[in-house]
PDB file of N, CA and C in Angstrom:
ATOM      1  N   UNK A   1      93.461 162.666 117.997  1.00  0.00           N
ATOM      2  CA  UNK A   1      93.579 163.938 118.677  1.00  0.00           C
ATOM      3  C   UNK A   1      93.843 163.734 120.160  1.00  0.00           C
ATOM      4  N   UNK A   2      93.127 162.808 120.640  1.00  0.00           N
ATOM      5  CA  UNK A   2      93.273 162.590 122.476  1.00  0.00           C
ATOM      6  C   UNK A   2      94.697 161.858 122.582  1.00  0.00           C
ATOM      7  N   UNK A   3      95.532 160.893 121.243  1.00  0.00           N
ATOM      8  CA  UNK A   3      96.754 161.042 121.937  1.00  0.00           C
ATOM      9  C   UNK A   3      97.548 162.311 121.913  1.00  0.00           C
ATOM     10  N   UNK A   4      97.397 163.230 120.743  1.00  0.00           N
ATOM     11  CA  UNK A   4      98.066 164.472 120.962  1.00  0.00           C
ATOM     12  C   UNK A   4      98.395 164.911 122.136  1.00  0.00           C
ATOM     13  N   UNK A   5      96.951 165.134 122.586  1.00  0.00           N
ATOM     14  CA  UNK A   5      96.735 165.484 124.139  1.00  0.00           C
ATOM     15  C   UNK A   5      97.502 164.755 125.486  1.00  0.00           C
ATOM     16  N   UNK A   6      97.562 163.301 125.192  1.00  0.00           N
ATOM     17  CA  UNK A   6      98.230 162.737 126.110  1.00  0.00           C
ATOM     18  C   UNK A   6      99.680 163.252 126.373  1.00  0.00           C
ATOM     19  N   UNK A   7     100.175 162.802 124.917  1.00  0.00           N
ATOM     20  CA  UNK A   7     101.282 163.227 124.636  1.00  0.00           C
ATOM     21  C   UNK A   7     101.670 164.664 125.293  1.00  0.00           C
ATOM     22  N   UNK A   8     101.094 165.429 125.117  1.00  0.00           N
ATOM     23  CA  UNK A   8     101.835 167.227 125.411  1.00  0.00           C
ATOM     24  C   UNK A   8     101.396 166.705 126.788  1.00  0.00           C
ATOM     25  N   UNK A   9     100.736 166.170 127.260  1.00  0.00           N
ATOM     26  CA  UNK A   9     100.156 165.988 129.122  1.00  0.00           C
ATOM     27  C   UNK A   9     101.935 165.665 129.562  1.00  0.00           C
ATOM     28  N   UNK A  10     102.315 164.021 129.384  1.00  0.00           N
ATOM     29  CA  UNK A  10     103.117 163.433 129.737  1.00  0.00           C
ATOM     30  C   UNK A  10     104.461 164.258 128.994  1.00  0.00           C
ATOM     31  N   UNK A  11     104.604 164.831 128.289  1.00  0.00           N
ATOM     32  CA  UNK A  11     106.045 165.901 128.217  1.00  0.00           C
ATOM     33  C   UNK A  11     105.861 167.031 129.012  1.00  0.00           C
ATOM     34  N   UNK A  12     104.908 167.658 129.173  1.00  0.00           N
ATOM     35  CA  UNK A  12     104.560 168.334 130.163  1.00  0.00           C
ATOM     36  C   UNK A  12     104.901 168.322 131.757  1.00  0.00           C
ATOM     37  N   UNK A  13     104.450 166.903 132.137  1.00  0.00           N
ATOM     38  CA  UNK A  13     104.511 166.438 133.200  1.00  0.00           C
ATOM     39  C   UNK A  13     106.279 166.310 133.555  1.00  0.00           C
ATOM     40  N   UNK A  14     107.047 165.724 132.403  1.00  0.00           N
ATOM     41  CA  UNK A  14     108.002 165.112 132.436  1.00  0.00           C
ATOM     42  C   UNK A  14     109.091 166.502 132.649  1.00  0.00           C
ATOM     43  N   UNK A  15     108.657 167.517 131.916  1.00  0.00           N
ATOM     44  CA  UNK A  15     109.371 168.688 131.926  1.00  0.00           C
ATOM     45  C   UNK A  15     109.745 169.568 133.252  1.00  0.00           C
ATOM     46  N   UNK A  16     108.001 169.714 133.812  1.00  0.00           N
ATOM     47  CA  UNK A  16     107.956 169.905 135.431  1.00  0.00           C
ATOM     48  C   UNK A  16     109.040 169.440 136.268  1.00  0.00           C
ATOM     49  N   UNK A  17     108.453 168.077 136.053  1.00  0.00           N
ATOM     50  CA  UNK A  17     109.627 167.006 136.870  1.00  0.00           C
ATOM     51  C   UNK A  17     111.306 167.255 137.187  1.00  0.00           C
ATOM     52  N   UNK A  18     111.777 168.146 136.064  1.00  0.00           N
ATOM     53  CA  UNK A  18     113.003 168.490 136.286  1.00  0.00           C
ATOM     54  C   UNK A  18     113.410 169.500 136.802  1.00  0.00           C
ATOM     55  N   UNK A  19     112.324 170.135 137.735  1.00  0.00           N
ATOM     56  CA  UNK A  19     112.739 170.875 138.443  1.00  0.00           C
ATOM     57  C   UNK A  19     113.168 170.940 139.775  1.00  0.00           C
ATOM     58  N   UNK A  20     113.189 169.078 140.020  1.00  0.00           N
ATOM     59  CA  UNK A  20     113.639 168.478 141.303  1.00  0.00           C
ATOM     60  C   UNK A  20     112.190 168.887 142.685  1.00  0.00           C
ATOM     61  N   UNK A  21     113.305 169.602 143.458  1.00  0.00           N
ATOM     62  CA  UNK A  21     112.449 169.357 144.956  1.00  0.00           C
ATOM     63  C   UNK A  21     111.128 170.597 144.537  1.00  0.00           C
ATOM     64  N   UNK A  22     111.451 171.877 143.461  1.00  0.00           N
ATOM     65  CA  UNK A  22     110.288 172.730 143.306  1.00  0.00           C
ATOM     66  C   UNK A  22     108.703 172.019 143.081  1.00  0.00           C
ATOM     67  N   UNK A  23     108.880 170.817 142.213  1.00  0.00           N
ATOM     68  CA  UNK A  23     108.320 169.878 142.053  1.00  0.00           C
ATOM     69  C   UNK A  23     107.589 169.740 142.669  1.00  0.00           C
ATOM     70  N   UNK A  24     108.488 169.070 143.264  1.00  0.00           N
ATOM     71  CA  UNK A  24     108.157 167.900 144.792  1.00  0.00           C
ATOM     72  C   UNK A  24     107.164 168.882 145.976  1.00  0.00           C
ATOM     73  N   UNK A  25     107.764 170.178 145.872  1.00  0.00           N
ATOM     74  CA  UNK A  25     106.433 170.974 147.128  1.00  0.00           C
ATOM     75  C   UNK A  25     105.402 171.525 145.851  1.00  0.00           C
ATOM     76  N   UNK A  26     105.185 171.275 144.951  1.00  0.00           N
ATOM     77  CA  UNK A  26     104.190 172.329 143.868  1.00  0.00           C
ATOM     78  C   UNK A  26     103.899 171.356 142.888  1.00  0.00           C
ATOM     79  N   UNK A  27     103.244 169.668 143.426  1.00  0.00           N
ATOM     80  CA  UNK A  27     102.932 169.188 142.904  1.00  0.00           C
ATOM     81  C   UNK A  27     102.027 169.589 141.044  1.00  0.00           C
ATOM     82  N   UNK A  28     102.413 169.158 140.668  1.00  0.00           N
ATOM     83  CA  UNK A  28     101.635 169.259 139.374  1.00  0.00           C
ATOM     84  C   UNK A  28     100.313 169.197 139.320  1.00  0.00           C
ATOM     85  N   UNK A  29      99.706 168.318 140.105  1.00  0.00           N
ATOM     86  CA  UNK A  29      98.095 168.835 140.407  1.00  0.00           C
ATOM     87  C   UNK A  29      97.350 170.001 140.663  1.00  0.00           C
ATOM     88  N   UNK A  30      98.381 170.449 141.220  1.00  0.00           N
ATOM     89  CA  UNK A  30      98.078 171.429 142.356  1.00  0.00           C
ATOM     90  C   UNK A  30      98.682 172.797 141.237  1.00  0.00           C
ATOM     91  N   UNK A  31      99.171 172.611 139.976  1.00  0.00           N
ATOM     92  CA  UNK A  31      99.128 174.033 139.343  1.00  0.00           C
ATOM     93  C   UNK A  31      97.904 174.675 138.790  1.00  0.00           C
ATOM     94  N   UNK A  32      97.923 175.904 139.029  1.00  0.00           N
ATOM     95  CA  UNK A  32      96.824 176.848 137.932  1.00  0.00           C
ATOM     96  C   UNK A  32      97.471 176.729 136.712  1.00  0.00           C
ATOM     97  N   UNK A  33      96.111 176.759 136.193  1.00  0.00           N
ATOM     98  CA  UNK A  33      96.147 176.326 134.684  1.00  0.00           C
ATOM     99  C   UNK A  33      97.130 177.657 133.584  1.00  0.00           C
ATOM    100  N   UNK A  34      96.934 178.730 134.552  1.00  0.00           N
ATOM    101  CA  UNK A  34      97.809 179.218 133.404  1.00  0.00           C
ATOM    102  C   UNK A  34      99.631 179.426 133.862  1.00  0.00           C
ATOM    103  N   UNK A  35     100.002 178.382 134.746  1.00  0.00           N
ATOM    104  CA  UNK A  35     101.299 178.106 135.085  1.00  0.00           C
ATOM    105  C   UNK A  35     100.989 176.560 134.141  1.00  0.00           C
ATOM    106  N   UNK A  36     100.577 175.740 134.135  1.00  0.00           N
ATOM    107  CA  UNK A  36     100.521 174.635 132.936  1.00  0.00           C
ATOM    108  C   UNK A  36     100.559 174.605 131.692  1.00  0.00           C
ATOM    109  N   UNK A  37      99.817 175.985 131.364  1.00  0.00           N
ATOM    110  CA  UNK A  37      99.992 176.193 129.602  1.00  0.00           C
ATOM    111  C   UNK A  37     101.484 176.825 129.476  1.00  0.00           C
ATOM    112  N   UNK A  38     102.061 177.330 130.771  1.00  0.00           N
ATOM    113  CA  UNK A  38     103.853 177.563 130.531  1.00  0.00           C
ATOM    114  C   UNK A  38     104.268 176.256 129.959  1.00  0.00           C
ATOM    115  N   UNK A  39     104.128 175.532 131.135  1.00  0.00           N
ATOM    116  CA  UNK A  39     104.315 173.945 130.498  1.00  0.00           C
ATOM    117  C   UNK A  39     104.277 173.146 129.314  1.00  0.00           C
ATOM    118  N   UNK A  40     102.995 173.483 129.064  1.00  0.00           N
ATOM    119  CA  UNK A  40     102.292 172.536 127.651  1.00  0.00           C
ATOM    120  C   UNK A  40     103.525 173.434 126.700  1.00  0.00           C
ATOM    121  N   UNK A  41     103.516 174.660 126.828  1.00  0.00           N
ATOM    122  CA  UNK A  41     103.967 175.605 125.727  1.00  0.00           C
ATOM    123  C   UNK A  41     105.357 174.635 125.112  1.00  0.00           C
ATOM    124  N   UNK A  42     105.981 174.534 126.645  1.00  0.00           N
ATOM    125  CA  UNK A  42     107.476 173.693 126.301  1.00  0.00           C
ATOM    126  C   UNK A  42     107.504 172.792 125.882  1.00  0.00           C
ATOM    127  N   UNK A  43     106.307 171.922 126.555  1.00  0.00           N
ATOM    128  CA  UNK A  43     105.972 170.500 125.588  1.00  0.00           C
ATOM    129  C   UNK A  43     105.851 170.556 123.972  1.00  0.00           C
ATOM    130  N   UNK A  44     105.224 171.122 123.942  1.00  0.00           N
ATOM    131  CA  UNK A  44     104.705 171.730 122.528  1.00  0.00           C
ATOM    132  C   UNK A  44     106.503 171.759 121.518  1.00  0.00           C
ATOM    133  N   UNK A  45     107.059 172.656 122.324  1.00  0.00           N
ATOM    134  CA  UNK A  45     108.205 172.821 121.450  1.00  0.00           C
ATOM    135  C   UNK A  45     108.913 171.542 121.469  1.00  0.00           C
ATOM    136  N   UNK A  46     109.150 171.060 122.878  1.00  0.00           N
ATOM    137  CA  UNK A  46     109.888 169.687 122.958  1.00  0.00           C
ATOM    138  C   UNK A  46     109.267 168.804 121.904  1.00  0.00           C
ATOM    139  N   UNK A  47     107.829 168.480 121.578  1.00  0.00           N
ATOM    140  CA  UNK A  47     107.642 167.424 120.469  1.00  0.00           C
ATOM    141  C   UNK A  47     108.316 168.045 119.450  1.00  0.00           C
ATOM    142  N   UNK A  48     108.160 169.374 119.085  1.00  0.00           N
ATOM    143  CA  UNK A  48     108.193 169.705 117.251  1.00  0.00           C
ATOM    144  C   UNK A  48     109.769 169.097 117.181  1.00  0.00           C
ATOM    145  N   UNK A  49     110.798 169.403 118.363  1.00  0.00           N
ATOM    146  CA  UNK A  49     111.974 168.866 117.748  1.00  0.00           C
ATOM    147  C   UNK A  49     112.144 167.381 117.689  1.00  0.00           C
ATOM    148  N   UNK A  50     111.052 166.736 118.661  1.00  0.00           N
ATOM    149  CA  UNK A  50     111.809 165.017 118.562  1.00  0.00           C
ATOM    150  C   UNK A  50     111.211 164.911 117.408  1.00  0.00           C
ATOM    151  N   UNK A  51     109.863 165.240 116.960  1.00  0.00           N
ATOM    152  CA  UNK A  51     109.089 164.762 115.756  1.00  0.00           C
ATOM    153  C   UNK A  51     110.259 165.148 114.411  1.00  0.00           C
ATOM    154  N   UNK A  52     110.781 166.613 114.427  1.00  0.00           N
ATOM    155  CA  UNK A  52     111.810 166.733 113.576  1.00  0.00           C
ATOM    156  C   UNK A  52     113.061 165.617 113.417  1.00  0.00           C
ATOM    157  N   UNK A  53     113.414 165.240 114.871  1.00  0.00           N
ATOM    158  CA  UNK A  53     114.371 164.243 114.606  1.00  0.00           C
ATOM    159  C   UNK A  53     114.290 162.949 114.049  1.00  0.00           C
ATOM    160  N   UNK A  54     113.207 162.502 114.523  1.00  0.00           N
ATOM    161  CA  UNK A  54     112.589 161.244 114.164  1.00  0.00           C
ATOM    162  C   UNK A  54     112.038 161.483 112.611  1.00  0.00           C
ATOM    163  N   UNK A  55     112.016 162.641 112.017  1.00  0.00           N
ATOM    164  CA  UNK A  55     111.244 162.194 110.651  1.00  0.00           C
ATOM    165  C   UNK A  55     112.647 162.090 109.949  1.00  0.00           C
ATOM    166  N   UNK A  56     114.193 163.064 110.609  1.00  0.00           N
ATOM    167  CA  UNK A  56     115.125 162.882 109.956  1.00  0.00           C
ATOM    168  C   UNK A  56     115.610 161.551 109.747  1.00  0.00           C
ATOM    169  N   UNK A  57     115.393 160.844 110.883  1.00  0.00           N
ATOM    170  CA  UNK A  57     116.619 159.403 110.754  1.00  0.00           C
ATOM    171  C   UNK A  57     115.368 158.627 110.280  1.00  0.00           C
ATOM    172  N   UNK A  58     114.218 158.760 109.850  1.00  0.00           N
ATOM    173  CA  UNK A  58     113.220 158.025 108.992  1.00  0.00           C
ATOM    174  C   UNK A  58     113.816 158.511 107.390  1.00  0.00           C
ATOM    175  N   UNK A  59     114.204 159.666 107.170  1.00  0.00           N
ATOM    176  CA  UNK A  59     114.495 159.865 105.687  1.00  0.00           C
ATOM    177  C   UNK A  59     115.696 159.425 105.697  1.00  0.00           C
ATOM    178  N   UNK A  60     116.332 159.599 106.537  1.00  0.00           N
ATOM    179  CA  UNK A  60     118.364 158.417 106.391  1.00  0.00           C
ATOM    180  C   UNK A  60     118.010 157.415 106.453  1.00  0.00           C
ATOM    181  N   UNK A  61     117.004 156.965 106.702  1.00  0.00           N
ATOM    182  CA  UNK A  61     116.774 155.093 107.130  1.00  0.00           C
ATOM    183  C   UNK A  61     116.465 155.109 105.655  1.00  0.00           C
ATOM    184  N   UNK A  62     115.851 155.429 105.012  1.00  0.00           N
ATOM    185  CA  UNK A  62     115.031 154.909 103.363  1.00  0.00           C
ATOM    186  C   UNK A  62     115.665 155.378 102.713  1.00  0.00           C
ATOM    187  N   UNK A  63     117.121 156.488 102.468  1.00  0.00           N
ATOM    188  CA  UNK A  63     118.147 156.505 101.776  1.00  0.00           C
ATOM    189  C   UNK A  63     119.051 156.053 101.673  1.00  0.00           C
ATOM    190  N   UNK A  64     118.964 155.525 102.899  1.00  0.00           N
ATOM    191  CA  UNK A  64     120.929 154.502 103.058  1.00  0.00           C
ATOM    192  C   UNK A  64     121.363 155.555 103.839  1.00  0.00           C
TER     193      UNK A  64
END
């Protein structure tokens, strides 16, 4: 469960990050928590699709 958590932390984090210099003055520390669960939210979606992708080319890998 606590990597779950890591996990949505660091996509989270990573997601922020692309918002360049907004970033850079509105450090991520420094958000209220309910501007972070915006965040997590995206994280959240960002895993369901890599996890989707990754289970696909796991079922093409064991079919040929």
């Amino acid at each position: 469960m606590s990597s779950d958590i890591d996990r949505r932390e660091r996509y989270a984090r990573s997601l922020y990050g692309t918002l360049g210099f907004s970033a850079e003055r509105h450090p991520w520390e420094g958000l209220a928590p309910a501007r972070r669960e915006i965040w997590y939210t995206r994280a959240e979606a960002a895993m369901a699709v890599a996890d989707e992708e990754i289970a696909e080319a796991l079922r093409r890998a064991r079919h040929g």
